[in-house]
PDB file of N, CA and C in Angstrom:
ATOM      1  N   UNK A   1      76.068  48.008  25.583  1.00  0.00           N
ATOM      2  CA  UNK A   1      75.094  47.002  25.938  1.00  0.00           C
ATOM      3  C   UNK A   1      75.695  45.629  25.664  1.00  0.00           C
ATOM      4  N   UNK A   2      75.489  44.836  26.510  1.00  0.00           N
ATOM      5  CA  UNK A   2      75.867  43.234  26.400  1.00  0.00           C
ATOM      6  C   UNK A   2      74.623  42.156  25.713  1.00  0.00           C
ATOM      7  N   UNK A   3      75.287  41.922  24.619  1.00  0.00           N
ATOM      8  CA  UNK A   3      74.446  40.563  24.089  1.00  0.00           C
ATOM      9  C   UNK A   3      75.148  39.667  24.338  1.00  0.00           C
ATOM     10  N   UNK A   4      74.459  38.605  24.214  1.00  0.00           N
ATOM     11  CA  UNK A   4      75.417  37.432  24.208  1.00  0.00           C
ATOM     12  C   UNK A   4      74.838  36.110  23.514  1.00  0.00           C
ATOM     13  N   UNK A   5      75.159  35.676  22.677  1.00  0.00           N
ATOM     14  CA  UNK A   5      74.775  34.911  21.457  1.00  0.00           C
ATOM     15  C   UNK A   5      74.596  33.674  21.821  1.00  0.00           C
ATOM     16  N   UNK A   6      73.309  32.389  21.182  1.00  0.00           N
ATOM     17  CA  UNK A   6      73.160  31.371  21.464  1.00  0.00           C
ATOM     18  C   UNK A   6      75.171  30.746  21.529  1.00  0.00           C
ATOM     19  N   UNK A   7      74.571  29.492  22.450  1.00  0.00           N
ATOM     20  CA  UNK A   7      76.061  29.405  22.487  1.00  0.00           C
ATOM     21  C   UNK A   7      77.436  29.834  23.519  1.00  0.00           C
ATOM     22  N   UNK A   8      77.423  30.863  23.550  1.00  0.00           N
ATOM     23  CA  UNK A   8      77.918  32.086  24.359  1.00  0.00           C
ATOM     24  C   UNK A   8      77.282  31.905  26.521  1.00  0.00           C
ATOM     25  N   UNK A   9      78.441  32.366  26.732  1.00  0.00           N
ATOM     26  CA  UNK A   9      77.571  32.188  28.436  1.00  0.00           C
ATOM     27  C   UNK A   9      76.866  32.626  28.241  1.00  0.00           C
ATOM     28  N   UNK A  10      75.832  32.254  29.291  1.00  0.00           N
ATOM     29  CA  UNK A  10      74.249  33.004  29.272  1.00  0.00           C
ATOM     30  C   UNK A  10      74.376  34.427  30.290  1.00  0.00           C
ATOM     31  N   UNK A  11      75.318  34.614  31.305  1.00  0.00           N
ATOM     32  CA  UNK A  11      75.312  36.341  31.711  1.00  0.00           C
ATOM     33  C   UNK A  11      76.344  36.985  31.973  1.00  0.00           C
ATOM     34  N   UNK A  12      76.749  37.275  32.072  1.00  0.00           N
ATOM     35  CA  UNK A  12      77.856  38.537  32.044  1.00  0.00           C
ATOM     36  C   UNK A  12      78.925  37.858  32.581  1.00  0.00           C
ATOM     37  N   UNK A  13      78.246  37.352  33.807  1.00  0.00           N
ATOM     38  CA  UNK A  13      79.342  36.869  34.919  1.00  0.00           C
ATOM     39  C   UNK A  13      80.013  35.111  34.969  1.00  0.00           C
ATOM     40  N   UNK A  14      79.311  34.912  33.413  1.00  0.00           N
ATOM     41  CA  UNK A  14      79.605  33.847  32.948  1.00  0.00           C
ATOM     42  C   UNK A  14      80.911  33.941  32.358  1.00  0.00           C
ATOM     43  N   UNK A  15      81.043  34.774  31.662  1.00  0.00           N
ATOM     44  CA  UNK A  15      82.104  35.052  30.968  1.00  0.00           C
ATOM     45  C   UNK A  15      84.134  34.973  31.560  1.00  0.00           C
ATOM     46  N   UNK A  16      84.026  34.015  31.223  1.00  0.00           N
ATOM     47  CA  UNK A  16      85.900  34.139  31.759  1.00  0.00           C
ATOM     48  C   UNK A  16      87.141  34.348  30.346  1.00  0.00           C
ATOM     49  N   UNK A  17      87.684  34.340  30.925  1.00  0.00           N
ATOM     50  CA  UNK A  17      89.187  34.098  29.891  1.00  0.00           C
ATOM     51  C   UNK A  17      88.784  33.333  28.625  1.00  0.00           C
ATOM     52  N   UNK A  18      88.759  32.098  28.710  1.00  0.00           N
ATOM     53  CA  UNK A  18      88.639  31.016  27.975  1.00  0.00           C
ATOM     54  C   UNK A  18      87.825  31.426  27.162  1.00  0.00           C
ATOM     55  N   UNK A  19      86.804  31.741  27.178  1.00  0.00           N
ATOM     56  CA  UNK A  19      85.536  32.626  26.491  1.00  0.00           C
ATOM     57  C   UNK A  19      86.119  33.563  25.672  1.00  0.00           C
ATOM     58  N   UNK A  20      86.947  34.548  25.983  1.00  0.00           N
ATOM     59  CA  UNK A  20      87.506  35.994  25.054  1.00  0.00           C
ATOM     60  C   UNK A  20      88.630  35.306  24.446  1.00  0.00           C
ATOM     61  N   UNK A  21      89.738  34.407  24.844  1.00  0.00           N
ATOM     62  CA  UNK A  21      91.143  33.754  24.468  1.00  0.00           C
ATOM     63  C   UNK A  21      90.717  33.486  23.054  1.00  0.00           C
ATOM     64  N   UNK A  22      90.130  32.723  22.493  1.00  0.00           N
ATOM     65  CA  UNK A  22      89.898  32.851  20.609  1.00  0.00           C
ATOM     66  C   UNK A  22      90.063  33.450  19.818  1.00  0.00           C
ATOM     67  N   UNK A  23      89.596  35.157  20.642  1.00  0.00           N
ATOM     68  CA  UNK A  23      89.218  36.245  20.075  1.00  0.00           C
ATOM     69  C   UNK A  23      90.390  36.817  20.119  1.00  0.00           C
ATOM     70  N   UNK A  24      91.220  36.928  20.923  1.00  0.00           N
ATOM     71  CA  UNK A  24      92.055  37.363  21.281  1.00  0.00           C
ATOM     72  C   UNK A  24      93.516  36.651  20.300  1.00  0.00           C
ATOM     73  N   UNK A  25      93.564  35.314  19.953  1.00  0.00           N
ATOM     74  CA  UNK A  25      94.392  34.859  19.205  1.00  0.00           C
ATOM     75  C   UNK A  25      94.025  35.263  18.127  1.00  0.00           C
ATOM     76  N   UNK A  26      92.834  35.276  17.686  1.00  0.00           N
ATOM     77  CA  UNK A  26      92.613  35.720  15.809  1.00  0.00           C
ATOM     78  C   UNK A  26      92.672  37.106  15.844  1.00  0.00           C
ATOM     79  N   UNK A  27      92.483  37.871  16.469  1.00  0.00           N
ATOM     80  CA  UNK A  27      92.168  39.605  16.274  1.00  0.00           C
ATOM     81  C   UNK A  27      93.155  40.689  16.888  1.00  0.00           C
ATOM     82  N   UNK A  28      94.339  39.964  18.040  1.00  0.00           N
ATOM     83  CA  UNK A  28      95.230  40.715  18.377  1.00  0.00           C
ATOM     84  C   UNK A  28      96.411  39.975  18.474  1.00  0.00           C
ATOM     85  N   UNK A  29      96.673  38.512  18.507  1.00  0.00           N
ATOM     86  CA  UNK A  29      97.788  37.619  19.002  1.00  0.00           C
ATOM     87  C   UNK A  29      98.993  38.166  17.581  1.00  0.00           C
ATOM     88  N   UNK A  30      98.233  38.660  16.160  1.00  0.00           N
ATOM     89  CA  UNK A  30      99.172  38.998  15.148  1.00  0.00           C
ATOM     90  C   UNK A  30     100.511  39.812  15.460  1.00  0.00           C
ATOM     91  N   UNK A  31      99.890  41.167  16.141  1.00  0.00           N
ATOM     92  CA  UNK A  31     100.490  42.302  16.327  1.00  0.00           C
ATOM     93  C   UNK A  31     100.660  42.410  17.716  1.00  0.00           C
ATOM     94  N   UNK A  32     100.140  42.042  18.643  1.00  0.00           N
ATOM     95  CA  UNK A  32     100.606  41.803  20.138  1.00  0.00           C
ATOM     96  C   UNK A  32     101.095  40.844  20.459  1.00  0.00           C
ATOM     97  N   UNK A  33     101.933  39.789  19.762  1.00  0.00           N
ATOM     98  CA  UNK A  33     102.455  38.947  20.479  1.00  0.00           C
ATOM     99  C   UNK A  33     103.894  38.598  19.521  1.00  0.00           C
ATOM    100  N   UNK A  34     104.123  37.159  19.530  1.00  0.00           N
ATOM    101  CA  UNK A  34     105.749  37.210  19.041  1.00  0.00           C
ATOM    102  C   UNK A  34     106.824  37.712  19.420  1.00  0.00           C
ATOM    103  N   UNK A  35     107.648  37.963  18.290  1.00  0.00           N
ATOM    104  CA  UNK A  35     108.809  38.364  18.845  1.00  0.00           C
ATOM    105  C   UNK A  35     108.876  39.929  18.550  1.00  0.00           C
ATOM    106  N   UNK A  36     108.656  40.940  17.893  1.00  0.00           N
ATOM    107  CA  UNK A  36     108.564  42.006  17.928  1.00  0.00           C
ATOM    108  C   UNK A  36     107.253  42.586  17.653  1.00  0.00           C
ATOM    109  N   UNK A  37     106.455  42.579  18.559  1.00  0.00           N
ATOM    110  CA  UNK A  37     105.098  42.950  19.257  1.00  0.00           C
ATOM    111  C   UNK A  37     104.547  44.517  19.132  1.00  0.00           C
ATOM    112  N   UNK A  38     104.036  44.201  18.859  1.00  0.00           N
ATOM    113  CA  UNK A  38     103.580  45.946  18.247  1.00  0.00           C
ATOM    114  C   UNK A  38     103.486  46.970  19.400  1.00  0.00           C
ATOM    115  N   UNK A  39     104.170  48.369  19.686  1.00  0.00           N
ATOM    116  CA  UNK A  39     104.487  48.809  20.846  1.00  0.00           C
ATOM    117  C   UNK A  39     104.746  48.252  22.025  1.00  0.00           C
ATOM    118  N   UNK A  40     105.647  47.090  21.554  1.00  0.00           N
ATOM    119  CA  UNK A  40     106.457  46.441  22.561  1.00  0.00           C
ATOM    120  C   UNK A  40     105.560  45.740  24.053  1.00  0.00           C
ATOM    121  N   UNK A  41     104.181  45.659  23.167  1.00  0.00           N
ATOM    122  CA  UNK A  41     103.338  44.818  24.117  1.00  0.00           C
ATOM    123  C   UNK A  41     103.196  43.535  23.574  1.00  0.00           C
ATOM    124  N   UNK A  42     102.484  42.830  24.550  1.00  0.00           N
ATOM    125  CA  UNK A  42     102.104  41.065  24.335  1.00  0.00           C
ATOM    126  C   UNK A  42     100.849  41.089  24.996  1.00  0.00           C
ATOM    127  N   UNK A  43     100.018  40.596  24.391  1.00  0.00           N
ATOM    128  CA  UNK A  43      98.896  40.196  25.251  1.00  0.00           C
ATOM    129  C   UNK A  43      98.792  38.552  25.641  1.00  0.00           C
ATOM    130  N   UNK A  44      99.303  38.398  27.232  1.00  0.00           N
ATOM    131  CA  UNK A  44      99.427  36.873  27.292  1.00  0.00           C
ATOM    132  C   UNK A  44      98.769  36.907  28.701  1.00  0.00           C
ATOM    133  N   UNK A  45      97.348  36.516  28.341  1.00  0.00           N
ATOM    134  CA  UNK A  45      96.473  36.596  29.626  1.00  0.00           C
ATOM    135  C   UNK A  45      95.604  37.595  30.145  1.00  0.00           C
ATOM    136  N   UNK A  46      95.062  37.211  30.804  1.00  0.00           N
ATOM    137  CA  UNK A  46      94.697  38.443  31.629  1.00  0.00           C
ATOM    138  C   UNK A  46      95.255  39.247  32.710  1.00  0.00           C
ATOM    139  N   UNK A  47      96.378  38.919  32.983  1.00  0.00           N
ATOM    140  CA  UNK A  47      97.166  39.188  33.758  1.00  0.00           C
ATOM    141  C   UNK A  47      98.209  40.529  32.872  1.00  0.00           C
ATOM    142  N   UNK A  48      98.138  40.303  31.712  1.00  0.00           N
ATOM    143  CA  UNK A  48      98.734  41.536  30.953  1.00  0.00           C
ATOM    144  C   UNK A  48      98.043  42.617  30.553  1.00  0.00           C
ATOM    145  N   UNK A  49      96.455  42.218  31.049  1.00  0.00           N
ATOM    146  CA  UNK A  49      95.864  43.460  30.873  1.00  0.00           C
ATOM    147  C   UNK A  49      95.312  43.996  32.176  1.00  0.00           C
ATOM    148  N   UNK A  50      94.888  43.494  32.846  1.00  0.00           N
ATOM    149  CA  UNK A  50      94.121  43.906  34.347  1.00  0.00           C
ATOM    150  C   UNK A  50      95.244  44.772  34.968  1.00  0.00           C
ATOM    151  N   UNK A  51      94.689  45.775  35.036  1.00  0.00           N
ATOM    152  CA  UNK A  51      95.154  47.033  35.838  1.00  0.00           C
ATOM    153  C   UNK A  51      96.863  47.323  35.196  1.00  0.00           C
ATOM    154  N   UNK A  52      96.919  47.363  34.120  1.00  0.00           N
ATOM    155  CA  UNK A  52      98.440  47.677  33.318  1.00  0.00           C
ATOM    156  C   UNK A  52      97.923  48.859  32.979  1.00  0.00           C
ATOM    157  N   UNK A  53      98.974  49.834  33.153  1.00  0.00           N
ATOM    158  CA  UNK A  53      98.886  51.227  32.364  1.00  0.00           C
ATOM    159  C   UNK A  53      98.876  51.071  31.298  1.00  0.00           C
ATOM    160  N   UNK A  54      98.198  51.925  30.147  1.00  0.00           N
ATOM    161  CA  UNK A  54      98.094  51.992  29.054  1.00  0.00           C
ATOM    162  C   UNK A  54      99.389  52.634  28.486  1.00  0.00           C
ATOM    163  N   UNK A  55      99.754  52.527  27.346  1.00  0.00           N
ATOM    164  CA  UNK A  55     100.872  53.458  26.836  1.00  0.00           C
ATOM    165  C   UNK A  55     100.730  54.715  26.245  1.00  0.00           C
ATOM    166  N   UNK A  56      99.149  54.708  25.912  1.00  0.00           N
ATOM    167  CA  UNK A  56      98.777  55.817  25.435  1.00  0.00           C
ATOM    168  C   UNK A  56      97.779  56.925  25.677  1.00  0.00           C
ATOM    169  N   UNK A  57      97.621  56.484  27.430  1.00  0.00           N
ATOM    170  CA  UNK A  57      97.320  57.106  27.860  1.00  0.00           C
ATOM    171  C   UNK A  57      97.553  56.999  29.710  1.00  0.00           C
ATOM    172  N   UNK A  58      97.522  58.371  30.298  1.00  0.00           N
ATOM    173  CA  UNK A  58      97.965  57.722  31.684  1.00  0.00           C
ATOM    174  C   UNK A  58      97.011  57.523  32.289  1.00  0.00           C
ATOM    175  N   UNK A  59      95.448  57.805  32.421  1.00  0.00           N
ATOM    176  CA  UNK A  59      94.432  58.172  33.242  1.00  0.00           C
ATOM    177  C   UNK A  59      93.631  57.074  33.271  1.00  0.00           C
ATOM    178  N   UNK A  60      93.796  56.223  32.459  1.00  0.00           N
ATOM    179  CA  UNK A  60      92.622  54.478  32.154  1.00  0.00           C
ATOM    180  C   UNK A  60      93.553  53.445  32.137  1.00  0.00           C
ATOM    181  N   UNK A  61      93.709  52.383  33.045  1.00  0.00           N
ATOM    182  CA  UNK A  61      94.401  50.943  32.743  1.00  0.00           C
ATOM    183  C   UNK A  61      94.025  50.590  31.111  1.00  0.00           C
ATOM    184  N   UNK A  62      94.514  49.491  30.990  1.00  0.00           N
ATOM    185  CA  UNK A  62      93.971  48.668  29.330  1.00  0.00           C
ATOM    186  C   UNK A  62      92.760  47.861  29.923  1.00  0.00           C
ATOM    187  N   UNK A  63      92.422  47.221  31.310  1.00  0.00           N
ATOM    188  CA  UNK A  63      91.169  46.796  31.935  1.00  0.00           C
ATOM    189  C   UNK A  63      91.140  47.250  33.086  1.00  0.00           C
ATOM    190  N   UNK A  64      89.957  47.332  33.733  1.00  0.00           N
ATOM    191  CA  UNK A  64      89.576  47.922  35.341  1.00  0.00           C
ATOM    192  C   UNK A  64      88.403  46.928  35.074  1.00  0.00           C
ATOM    193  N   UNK A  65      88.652  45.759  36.034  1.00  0.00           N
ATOM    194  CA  UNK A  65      87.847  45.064  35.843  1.00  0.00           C
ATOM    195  C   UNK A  65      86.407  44.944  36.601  1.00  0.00           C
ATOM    196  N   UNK A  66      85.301  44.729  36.241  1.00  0.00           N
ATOM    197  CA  UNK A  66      84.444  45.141  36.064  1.00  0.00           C
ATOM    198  C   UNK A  66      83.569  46.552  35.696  1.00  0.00           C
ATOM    199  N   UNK A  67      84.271  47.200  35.198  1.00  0.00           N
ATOM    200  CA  UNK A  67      83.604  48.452  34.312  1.00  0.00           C
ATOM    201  C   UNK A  67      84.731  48.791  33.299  1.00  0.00           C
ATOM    202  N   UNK A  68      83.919  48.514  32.063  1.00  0.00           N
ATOM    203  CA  UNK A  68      84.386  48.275  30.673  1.00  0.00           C
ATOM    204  C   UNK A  68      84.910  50.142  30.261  1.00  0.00           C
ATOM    205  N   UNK A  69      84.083  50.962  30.805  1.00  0.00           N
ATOM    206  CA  UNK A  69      83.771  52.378  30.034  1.00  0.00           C
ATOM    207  C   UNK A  69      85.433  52.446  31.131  1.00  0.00           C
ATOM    208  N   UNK A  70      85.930  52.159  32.043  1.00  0.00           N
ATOM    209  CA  UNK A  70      87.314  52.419  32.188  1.00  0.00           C
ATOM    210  C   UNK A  70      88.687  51.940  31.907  1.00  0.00           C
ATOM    211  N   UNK A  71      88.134  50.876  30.968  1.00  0.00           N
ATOM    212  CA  UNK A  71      88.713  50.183  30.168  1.00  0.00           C
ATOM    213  C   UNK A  71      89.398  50.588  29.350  1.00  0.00           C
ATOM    214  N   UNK A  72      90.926  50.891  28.646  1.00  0.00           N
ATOM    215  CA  UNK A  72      90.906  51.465  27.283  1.00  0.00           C
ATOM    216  C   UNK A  72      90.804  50.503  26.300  1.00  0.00           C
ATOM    217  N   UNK A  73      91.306  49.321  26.649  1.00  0.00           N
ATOM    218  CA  UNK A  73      90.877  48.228  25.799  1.00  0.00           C
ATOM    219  C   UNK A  73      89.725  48.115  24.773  1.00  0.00           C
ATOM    220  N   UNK A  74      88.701  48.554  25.810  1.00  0.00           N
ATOM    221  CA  UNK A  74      87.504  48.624  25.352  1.00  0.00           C
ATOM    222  C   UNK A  74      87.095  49.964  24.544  1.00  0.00           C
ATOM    223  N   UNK A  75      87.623  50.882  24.880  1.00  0.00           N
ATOM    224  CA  UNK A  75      87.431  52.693  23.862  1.00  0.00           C
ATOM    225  C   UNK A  75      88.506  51.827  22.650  1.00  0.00           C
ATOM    226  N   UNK A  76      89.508  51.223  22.436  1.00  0.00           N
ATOM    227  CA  UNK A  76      90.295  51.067  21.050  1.00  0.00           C
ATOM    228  C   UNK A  76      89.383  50.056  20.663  1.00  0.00           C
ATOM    229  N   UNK A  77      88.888  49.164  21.047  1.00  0.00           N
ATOM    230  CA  UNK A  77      87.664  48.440  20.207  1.00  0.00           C
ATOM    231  C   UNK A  77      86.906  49.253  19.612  1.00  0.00           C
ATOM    232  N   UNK A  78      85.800  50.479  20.620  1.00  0.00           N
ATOM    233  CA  UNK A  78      84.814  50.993  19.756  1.00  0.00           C
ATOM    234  C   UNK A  78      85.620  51.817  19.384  1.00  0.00           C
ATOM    235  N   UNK A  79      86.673  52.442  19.283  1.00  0.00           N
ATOM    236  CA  UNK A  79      86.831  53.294  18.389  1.00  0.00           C
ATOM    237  C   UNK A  79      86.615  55.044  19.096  1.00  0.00           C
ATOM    238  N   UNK A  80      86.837  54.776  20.613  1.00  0.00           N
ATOM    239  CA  UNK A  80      86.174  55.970  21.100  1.00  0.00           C
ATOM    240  C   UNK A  80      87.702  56.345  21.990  1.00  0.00           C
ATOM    241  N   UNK A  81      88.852  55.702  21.825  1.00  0.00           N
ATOM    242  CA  UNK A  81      90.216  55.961  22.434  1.00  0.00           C
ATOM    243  C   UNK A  81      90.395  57.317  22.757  1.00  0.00           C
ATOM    244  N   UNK A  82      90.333  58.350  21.736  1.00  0.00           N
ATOM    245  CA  UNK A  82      90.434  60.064  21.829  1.00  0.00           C
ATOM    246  C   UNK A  82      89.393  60.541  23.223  1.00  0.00           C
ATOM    247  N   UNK A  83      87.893  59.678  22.971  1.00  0.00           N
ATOM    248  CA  UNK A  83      87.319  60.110  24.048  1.00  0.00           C
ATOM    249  C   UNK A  83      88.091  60.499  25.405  1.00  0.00           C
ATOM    250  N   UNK A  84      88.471  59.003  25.505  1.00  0.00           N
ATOM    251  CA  UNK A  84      89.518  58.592  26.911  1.00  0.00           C
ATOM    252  C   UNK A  84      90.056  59.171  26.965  1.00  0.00           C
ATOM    253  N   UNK A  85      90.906  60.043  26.062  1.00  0.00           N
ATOM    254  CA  UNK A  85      92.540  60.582  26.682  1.00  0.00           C
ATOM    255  C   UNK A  85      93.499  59.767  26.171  1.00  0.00           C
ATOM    256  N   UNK A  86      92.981  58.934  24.907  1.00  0.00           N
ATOM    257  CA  UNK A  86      93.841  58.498  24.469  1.00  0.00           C
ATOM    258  C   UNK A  86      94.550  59.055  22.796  1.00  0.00           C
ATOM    259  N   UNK A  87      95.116  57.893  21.820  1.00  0.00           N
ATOM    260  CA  UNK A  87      95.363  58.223  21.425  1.00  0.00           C
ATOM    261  C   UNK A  87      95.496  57.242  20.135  1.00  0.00           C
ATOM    262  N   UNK A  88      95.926  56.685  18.808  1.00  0.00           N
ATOM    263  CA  UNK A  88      96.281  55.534  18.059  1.00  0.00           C
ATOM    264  C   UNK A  88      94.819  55.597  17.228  1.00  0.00           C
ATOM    265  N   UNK A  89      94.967  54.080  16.426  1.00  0.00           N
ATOM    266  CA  UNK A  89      93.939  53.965  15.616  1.00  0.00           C
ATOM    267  C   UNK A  89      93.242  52.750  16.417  1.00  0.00           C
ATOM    268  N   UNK A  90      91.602  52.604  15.521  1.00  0.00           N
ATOM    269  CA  UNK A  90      90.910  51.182  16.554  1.00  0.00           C
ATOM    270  C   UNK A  90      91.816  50.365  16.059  1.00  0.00           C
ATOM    271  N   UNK A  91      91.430  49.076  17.179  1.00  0.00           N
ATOM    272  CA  UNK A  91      92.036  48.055  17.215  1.00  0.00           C
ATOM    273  C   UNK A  91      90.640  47.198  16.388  1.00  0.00           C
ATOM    274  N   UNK A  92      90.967  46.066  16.173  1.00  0.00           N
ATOM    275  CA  UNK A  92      92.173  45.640  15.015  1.00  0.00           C
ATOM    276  C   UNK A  92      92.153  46.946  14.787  1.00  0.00           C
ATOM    277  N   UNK A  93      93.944  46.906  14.146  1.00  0.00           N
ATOM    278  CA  UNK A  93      94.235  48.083  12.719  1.00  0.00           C
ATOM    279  C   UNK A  93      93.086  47.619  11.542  1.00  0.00           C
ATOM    280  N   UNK A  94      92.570  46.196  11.298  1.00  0.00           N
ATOM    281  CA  UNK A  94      92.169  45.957   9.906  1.00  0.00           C
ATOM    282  C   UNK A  94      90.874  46.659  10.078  1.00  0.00           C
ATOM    283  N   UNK A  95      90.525  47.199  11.372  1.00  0.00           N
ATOM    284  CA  UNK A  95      88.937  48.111  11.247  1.00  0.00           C
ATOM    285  C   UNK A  95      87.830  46.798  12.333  1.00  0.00           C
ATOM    286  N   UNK A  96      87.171  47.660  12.611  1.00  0.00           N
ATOM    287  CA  UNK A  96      86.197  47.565  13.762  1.00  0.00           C
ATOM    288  C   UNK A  96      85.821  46.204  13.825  1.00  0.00           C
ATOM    289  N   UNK A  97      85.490  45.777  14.903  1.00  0.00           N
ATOM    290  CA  UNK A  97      85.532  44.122  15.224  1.00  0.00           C
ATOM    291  C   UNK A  97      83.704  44.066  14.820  1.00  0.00           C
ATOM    292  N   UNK A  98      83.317  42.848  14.785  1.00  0.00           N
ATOM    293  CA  UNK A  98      81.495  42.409  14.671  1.00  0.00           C
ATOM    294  C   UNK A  98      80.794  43.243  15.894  1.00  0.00           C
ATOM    295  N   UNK A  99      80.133  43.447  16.220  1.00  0.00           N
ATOM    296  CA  UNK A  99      79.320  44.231  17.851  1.00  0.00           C
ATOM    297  C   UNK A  99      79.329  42.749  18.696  1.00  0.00           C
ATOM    298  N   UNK A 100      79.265  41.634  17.892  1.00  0.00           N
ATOM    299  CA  UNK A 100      78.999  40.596  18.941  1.00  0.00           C
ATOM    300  C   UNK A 100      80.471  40.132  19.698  1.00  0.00           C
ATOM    301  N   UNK A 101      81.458  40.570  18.996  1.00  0.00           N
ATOM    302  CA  UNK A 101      83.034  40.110  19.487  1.00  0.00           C
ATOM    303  C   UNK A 101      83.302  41.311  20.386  1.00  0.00           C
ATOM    304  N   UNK A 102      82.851  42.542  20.309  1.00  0.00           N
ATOM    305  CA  UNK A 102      83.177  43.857  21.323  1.00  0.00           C
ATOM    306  C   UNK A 102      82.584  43.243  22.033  1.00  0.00           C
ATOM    307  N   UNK A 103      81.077  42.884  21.925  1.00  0.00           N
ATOM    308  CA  UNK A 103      79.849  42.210  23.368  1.00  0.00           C
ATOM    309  C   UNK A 103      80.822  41.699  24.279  1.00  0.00           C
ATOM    310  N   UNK A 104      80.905  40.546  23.610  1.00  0.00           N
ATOM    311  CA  UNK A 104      82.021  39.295  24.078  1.00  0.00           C
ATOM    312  C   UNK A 104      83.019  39.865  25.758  1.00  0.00           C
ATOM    313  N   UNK A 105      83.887  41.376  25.274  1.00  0.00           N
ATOM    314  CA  UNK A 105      84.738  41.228  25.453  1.00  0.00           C
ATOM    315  C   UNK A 105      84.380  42.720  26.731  1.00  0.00           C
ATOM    316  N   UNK A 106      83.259  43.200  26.008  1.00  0.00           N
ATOM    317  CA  UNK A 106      83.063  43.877  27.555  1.00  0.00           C
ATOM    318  C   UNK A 106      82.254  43.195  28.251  1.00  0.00           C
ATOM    319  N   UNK A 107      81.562  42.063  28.134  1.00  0.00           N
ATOM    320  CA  UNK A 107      81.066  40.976  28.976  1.00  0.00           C
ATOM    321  C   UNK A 107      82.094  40.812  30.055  1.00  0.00           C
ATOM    322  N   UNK A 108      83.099  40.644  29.208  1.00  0.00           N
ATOM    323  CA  UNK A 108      84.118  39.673  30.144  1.00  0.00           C
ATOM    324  C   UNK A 108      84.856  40.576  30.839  1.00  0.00           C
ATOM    325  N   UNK A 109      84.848  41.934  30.779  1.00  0.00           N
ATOM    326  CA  UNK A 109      85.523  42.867  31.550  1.00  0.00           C
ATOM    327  C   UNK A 109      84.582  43.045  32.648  1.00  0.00           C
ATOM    328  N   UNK A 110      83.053  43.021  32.381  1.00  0.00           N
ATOM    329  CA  UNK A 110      81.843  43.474  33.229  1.00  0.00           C
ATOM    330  C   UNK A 110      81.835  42.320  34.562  1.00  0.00           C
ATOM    331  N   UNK A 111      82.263  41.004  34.101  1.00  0.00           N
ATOM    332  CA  UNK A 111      82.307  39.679  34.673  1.00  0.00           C
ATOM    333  C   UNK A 111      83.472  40.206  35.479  1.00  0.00           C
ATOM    334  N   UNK A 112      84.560  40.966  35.736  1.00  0.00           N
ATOM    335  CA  UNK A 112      85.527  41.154  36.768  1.00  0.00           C
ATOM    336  C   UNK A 112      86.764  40.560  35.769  1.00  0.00           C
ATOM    337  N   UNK A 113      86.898  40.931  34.308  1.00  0.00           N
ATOM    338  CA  UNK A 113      88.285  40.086  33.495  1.00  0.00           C
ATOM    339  C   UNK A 113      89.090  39.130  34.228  1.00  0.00           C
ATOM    340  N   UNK A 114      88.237  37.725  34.239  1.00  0.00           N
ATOM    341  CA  UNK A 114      89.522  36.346  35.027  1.00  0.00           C
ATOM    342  C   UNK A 114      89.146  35.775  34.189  1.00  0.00           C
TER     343      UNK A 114
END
């Protein structure tokens, strides 16, 4: 389900890049980006996630944009990756993000991820 917090676009399709990019520097830029990038990924854009094979799994991109549940991006947030066919621990490693920063971020997958 999508909330979206005073503040926050008001619908789904509000939601762009710029909107998730914050989230994305404090909660994955640690271990996905730099110079030796955690399974040799980077997350730089949306362009590194929209329709990229996953590594850890072959059957779900990391986004399919506009539907989050084909997302794996979105199963290593909640924590439901095995569901998918996947595989690893949630993302963050430091343990499960707020419900309002997952909201956030399948908003912005639901919005078509630009």
């Amino acid at each position: 389900m999508v909330v979206l917090l005073a503040g926050c676009p008001t619908a789904a399709g509000d939601v762009v890049w710029e909107d998730v990019e914050p989230l994305v520097h404090t909660e994955c830029a640690g271990c996905h980006g730099g110079a030796e990038p955690e399974g040799d990924f980077v997350i730089d854009g949306p362009a590194s996630l929209l329709d990229v094979a996953s590594a850890q799994t072959e059957d779900m991109p990391l986004v399919t944009a506009g539907d989050p549940l084909q997302s794996y991006l979105w199963h290593k947030l909640e924590n439901t990756q095995r569901v998918a066919g996947g595989s690893g621990s949630v993302m963050p490693t430091s343990g499960l993000l707020p419900s309002e920063d997952v909201d956030l971020v399948e908003a912005w997958i639901a919005a078509g991820a630009l």
